[in-house]
N, C-alpha and C. Protein backbone atom coordinates (compact mmCIF):
# COMPACT_ATOMS: atom_id res chain seq x y z
N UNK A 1 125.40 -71.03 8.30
CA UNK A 1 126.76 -71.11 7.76
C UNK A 1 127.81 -70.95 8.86
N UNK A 2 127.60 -70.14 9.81
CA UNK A 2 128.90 -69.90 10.48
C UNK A 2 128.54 -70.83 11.98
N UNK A 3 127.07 -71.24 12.31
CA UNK A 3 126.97 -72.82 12.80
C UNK A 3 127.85 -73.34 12.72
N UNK A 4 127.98 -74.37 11.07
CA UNK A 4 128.71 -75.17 10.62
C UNK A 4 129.98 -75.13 10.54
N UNK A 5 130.32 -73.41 10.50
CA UNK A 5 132.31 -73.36 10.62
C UNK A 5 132.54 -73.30 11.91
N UNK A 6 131.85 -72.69 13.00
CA UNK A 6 132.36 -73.38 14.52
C UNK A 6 131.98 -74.56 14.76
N UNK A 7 131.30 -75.69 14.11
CA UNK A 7 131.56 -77.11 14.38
C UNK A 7 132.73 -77.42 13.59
N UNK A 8 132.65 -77.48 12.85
CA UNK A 8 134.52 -77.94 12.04
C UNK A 8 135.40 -77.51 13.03
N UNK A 9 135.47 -76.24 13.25
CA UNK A 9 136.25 -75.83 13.77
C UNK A 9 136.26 -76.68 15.27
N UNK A 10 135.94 -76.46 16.05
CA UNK A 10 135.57 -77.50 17.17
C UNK A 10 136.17 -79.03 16.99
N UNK A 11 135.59 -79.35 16.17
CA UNK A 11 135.83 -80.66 15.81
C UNK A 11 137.49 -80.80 15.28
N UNK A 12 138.19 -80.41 14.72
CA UNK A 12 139.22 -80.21 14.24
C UNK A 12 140.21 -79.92 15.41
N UNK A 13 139.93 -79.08 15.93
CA UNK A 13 140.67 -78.50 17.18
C UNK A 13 140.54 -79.86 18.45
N UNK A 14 139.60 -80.52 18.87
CA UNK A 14 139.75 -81.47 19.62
C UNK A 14 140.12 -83.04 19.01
N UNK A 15 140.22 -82.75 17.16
CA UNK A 15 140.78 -83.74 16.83
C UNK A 15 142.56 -83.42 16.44
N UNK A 16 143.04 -82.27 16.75
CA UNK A 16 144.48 -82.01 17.20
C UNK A 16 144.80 -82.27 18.52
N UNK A 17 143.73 -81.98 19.16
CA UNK A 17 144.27 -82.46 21.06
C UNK A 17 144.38 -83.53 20.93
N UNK A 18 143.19 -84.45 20.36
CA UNK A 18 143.31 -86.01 20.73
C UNK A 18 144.90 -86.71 19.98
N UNK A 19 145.22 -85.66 18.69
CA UNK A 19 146.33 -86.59 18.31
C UNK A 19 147.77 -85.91 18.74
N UNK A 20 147.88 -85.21 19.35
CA UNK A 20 148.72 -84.06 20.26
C UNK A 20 149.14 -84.83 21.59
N UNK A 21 148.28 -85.49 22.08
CA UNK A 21 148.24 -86.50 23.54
C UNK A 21 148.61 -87.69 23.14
N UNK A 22 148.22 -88.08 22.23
CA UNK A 22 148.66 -89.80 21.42
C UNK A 22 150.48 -89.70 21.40
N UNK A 23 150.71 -88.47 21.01
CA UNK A 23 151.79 -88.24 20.56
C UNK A 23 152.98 -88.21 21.90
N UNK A 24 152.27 -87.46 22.60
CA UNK A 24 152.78 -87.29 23.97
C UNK A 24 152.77 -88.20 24.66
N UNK A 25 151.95 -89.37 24.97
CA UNK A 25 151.75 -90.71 25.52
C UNK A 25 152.77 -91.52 25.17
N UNK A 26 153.11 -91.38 23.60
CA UNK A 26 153.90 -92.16 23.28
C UNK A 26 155.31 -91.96 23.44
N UNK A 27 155.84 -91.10 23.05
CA UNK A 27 156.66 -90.09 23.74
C UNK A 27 157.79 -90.21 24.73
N UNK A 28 157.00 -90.44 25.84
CA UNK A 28 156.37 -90.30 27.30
C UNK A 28 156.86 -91.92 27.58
N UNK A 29 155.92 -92.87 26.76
CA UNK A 29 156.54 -94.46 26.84
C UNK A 29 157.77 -94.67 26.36
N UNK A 30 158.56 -94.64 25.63
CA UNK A 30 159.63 -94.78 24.61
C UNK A 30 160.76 -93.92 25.54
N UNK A 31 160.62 -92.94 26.46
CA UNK A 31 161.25 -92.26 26.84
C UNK A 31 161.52 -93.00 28.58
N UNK A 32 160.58 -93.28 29.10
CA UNK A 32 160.37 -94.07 30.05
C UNK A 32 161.15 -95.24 30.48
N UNK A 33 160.69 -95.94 29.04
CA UNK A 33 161.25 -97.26 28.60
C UNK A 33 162.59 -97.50 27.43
């Protein structure tokens, strides 16, 4: 059980980085440009 809640957890947390950086990339372009 608590396996499975530090994979969510994990998983969740590097699927906020990945959309945290998207965000910032874009950002980043628009601001640039």
């Amino acid at each position: 059980g608590s396996s499975a809640r530090v994979l969510a957890t994990s998983t969740l947390i590097s699927f906020l980085r990945t959309t945290q950086r998207r965000r910032r990339n874009s950002l980043a372009g628009t601001a640039t440009s």
